[in-house]
PDB file of N, CA and C in Angstrom:
ATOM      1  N   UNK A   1     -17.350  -1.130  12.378  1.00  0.00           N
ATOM      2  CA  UNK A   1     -16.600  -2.195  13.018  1.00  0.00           C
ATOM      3  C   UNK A   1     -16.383  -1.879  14.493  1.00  0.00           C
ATOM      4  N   UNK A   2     -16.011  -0.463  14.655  1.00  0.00           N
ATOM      5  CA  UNK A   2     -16.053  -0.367  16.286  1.00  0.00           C
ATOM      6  C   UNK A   2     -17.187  -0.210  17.199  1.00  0.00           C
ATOM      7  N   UNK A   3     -17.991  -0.294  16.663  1.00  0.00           N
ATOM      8  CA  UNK A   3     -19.514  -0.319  17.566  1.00  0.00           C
ATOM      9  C   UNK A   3     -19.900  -1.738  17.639  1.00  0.00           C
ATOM     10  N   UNK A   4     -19.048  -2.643  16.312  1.00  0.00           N
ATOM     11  CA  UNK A   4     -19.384  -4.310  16.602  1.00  0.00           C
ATOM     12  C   UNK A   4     -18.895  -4.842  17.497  1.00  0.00           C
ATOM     13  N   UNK A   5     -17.478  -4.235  17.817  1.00  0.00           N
ATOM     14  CA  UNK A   5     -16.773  -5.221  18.560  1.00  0.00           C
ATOM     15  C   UNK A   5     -17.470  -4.665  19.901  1.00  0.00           C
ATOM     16  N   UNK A   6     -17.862  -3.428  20.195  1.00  0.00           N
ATOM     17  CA  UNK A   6     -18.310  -2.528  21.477  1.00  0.00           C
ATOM     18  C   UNK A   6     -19.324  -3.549  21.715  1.00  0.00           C
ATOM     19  N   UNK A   7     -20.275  -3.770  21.121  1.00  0.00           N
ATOM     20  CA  UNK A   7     -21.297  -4.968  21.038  1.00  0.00           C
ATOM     21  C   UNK A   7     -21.316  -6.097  21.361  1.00  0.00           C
ATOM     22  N   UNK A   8     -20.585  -6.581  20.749  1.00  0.00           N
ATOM     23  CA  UNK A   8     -19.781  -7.753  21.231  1.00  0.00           C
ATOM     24  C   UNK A   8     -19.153  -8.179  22.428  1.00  0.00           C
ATOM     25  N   UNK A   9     -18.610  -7.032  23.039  1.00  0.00           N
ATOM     26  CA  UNK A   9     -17.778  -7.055  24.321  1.00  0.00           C
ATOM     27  C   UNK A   9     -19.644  -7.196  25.407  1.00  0.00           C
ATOM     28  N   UNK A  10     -19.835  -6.256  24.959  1.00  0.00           N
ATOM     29  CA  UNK A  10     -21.474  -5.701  26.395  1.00  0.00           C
ATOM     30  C   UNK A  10     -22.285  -6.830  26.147  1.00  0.00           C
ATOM     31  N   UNK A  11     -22.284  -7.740  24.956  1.00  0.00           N
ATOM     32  CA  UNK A  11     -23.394  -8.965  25.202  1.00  0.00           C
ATOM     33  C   UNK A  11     -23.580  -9.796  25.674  1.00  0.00           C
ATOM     34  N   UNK A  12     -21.971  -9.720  26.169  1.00  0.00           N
ATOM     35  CA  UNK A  12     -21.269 -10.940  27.112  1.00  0.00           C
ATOM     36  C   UNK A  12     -21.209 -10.931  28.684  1.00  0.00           C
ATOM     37  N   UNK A  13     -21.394  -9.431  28.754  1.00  0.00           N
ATOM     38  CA  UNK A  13     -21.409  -8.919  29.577  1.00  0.00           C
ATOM     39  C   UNK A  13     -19.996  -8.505  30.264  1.00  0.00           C
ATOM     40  N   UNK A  14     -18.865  -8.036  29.323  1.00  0.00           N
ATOM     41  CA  UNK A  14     -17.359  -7.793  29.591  1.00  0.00           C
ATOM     42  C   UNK A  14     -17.015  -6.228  29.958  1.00  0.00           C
ATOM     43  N   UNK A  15     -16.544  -5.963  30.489  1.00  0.00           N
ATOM     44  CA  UNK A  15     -15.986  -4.290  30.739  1.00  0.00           C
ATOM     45  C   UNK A  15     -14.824  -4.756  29.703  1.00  0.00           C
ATOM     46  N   UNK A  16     -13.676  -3.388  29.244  1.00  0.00           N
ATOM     47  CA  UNK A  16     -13.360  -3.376  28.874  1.00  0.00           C
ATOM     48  C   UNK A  16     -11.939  -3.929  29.316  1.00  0.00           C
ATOM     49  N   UNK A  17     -11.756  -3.610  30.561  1.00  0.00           N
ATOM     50  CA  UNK A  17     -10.407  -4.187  31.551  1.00  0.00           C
ATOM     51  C   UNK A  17     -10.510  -5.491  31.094  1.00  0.00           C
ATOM     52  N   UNK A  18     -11.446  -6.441  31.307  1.00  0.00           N
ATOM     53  CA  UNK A  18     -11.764  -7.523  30.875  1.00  0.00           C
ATOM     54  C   UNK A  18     -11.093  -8.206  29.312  1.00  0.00           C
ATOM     55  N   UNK A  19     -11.715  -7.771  28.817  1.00  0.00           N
ATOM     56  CA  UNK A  19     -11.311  -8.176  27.218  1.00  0.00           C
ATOM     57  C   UNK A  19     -10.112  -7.509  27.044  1.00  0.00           C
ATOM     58  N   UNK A  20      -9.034  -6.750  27.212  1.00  0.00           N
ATOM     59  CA  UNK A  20      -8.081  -5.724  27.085  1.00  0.00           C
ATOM     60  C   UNK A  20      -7.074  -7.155  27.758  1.00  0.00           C
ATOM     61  N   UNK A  21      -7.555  -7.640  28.731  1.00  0.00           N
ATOM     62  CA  UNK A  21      -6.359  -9.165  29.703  1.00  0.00           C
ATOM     63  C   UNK A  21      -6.359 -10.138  28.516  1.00  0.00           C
ATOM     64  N   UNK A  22      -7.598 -10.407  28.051  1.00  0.00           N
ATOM     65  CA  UNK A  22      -8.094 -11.783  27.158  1.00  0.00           C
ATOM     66  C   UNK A  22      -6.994 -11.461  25.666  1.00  0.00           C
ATOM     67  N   UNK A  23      -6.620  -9.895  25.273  1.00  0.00           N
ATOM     68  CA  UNK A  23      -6.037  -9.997  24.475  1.00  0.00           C
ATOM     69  C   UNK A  23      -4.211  -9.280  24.540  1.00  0.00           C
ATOM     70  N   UNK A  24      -4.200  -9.338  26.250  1.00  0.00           N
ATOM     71  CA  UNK A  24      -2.980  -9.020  26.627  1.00  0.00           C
ATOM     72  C   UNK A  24      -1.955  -7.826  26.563  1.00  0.00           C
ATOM     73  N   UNK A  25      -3.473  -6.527  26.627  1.00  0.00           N
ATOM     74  CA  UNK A  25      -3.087  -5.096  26.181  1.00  0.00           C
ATOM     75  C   UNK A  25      -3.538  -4.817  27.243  1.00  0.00           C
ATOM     76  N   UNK A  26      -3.763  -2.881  27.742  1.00  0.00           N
ATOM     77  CA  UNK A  26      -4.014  -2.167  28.404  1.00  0.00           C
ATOM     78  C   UNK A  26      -5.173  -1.915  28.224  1.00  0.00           C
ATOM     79  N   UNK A  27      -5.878  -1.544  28.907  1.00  0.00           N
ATOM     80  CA  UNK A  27      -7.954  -0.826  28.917  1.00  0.00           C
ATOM     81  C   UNK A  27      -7.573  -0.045  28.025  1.00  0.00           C
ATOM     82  N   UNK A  28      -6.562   1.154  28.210  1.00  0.00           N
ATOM     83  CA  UNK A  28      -6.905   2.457  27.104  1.00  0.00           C
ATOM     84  C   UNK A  28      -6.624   1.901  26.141  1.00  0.00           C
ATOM     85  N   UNK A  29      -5.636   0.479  25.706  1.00  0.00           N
ATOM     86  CA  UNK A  29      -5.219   0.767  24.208  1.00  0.00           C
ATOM     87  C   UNK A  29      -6.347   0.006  23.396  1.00  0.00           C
ATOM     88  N   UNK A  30      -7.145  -0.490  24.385  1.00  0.00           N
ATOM     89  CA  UNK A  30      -8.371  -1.525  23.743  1.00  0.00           C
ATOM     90  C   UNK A  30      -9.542  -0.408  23.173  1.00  0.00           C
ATOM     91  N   UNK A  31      -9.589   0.327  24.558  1.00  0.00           N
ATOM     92  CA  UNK A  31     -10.773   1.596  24.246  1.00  0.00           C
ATOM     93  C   UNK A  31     -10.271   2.104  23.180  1.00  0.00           C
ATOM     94  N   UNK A  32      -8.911   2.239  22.776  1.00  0.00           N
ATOM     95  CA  UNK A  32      -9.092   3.257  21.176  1.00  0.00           C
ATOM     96  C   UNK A  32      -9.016   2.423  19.791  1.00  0.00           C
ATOM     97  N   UNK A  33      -9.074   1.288  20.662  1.00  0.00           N
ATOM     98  CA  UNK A  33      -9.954   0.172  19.436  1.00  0.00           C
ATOM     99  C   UNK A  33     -11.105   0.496  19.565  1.00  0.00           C
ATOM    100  N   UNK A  34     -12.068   0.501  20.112  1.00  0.00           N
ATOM    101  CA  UNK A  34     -13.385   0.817  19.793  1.00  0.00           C
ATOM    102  C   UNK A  34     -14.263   2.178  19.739  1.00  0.00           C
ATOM    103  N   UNK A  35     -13.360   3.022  19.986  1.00  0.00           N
ATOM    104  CA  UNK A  35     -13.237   4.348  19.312  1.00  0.00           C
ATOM    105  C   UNK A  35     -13.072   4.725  17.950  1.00  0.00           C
ATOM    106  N   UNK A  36     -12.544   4.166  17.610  1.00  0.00           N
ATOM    107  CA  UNK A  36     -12.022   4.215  16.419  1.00  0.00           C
ATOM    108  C   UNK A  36     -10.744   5.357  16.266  1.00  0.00           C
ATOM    109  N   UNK A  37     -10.287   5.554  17.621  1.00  0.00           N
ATOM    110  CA  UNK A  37      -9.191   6.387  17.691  1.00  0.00           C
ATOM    111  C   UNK A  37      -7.649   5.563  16.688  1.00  0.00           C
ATOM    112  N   UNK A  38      -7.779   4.171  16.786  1.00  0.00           N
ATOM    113  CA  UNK A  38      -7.008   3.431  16.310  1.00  0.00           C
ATOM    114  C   UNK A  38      -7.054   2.366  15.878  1.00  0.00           C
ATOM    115  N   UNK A  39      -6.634   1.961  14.432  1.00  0.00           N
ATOM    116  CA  UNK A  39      -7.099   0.865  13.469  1.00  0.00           C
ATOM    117  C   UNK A  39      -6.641  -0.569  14.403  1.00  0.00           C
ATOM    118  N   UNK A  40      -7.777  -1.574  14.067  1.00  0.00           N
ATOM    119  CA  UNK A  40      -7.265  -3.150  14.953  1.00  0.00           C
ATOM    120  C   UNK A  40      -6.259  -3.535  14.292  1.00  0.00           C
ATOM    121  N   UNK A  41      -4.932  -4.025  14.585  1.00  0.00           N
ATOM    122  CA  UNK A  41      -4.283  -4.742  13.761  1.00  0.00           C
ATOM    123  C   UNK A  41      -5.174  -6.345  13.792  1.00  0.00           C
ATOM    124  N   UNK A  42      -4.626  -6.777  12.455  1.00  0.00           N
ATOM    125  CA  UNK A  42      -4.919  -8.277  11.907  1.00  0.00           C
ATOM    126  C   UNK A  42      -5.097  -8.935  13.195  1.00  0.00           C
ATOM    127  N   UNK A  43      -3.542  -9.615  13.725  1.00  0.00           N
ATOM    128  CA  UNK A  43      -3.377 -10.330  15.115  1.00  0.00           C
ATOM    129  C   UNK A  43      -4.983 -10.341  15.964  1.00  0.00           C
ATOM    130  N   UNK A  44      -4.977  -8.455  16.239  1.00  0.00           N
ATOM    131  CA  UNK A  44      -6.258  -8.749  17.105  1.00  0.00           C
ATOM    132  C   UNK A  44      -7.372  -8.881  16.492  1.00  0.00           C
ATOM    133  N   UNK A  45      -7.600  -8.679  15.440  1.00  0.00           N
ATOM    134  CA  UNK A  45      -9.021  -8.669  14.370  1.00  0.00           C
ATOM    135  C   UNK A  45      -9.248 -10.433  14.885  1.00  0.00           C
ATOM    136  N   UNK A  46      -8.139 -11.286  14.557  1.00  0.00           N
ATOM    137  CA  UNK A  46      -8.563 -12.661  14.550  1.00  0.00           C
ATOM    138  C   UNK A  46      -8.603 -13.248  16.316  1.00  0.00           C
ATOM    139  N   UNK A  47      -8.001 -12.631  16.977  1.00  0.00           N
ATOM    140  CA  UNK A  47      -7.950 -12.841  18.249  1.00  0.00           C
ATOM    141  C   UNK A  47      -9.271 -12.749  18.787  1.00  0.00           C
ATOM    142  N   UNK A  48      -9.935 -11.494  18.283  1.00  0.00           N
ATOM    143  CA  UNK A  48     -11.360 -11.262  18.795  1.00  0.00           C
ATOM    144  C   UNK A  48     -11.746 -12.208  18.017  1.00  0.00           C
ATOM    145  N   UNK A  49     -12.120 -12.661  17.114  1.00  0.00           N
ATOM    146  CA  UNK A  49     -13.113 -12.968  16.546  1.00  0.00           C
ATOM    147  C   UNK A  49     -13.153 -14.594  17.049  1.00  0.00           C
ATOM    148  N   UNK A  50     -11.904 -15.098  17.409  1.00  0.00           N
ATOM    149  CA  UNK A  50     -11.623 -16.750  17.905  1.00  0.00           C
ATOM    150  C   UNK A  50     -12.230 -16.088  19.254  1.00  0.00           C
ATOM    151  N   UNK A  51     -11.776 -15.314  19.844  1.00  0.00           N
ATOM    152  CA  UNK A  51     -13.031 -15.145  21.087  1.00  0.00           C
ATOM    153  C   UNK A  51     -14.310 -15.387  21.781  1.00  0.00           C
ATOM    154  N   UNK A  52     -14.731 -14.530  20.434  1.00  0.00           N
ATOM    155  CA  UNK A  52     -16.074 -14.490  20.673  1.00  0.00           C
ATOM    156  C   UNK A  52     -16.921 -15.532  19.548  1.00  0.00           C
ATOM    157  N   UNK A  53     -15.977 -16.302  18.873  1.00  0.00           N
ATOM    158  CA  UNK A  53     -17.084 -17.032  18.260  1.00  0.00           C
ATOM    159  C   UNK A  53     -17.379 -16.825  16.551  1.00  0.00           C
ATOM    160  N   UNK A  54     -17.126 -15.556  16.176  1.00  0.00           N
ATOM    161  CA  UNK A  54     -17.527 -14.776  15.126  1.00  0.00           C
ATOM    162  C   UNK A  54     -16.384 -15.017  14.035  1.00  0.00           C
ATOM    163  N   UNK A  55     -17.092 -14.636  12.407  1.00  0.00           N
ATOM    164  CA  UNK A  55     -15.873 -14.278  11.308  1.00  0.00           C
ATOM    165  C   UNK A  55     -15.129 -12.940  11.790  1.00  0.00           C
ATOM    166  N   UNK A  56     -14.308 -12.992  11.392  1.00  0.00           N
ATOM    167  CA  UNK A  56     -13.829 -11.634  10.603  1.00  0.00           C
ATOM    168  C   UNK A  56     -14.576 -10.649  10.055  1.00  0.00           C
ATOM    169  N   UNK A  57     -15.187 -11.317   9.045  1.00  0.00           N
ATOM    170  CA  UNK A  57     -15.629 -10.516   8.528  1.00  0.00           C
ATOM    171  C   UNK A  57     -17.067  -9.648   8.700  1.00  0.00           C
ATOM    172  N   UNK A  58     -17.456 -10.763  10.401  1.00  0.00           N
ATOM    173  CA  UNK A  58     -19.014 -10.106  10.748  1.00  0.00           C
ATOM    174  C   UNK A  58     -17.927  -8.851  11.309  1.00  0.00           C
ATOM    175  N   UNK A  59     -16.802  -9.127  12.208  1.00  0.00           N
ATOM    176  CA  UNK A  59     -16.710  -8.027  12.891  1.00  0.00           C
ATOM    177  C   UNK A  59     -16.237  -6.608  12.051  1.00  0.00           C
ATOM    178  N   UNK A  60     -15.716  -6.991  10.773  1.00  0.00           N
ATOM    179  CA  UNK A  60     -15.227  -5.822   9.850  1.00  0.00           C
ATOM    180  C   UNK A  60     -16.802  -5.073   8.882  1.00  0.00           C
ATOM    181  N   UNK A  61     -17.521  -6.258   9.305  1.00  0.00           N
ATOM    182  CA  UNK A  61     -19.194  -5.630   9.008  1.00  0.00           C
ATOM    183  C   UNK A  61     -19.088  -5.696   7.282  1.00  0.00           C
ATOM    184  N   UNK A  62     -18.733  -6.674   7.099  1.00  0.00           N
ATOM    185  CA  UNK A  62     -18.775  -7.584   5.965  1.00  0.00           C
ATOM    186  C   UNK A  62     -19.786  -8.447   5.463  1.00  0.00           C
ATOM    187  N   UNK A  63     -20.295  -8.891   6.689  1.00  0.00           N
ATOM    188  CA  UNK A  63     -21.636  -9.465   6.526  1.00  0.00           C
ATOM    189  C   UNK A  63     -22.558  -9.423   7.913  1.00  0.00           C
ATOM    190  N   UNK A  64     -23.675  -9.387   7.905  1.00  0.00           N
ATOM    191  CA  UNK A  64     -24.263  -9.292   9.429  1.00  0.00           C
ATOM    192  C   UNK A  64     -24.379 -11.107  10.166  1.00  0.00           C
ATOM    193  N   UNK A  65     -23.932 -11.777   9.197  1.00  0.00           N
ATOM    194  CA  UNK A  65     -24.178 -13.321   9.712  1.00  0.00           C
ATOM    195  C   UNK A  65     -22.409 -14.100  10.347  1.00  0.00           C
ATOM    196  N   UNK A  66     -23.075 -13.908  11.557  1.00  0.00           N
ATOM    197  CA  UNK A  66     -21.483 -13.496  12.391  1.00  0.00           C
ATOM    198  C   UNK A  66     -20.696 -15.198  12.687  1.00  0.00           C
ATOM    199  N   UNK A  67     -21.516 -16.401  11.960  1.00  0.00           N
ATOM    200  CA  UNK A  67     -21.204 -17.428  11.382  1.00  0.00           C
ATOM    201  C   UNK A  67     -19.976 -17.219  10.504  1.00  0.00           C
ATOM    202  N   UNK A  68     -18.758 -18.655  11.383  1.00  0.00           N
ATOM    203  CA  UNK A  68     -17.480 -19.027  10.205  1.00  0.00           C
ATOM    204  C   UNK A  68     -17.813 -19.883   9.560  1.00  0.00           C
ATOM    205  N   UNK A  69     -17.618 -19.162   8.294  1.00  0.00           N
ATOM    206  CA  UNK A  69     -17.294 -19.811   7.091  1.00  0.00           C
ATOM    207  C   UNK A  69     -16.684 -20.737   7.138  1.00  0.00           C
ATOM    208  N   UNK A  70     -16.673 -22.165   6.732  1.00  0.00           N
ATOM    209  CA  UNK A  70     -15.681 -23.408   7.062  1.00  0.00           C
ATOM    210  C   UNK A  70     -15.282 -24.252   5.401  1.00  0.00           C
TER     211      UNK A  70
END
């Protein structure tokens, strides 16, 4: 999951300062989201994912088809 969202952020072409504003945290506390230094809470699991477009569950790597379910 943290190499998806890492993915996710660079395809867009985002630094991390970037996406860290979009979800109203600090660079470091985003980077140890994608470290895996520290688990995403829910809030941001769905925050990213209304972001960028994606389920949940592509980004929890649940499925590789990053299509919502409706």
């Amino acid at each position: 999951m943290y190499q998806r969202i890492r993915n996710l952020r660079e395809d867009r072409d985002m630094n991390q300062t970037k996406i860290a504003k979009v979800l109203g945290m600090s660079q470091t506390g985003y980077s140890k989201y994608e470290t895996g230094e520290n688990d995403i809470p829910t809030a941001i699991l769905i925050k990213l994912a209304d972001y960028y477009g994606v389920s949940v569950d592509y980004i929890l790597e649940r499925t590789n088809n990053p299509k919502i379910n409706k």
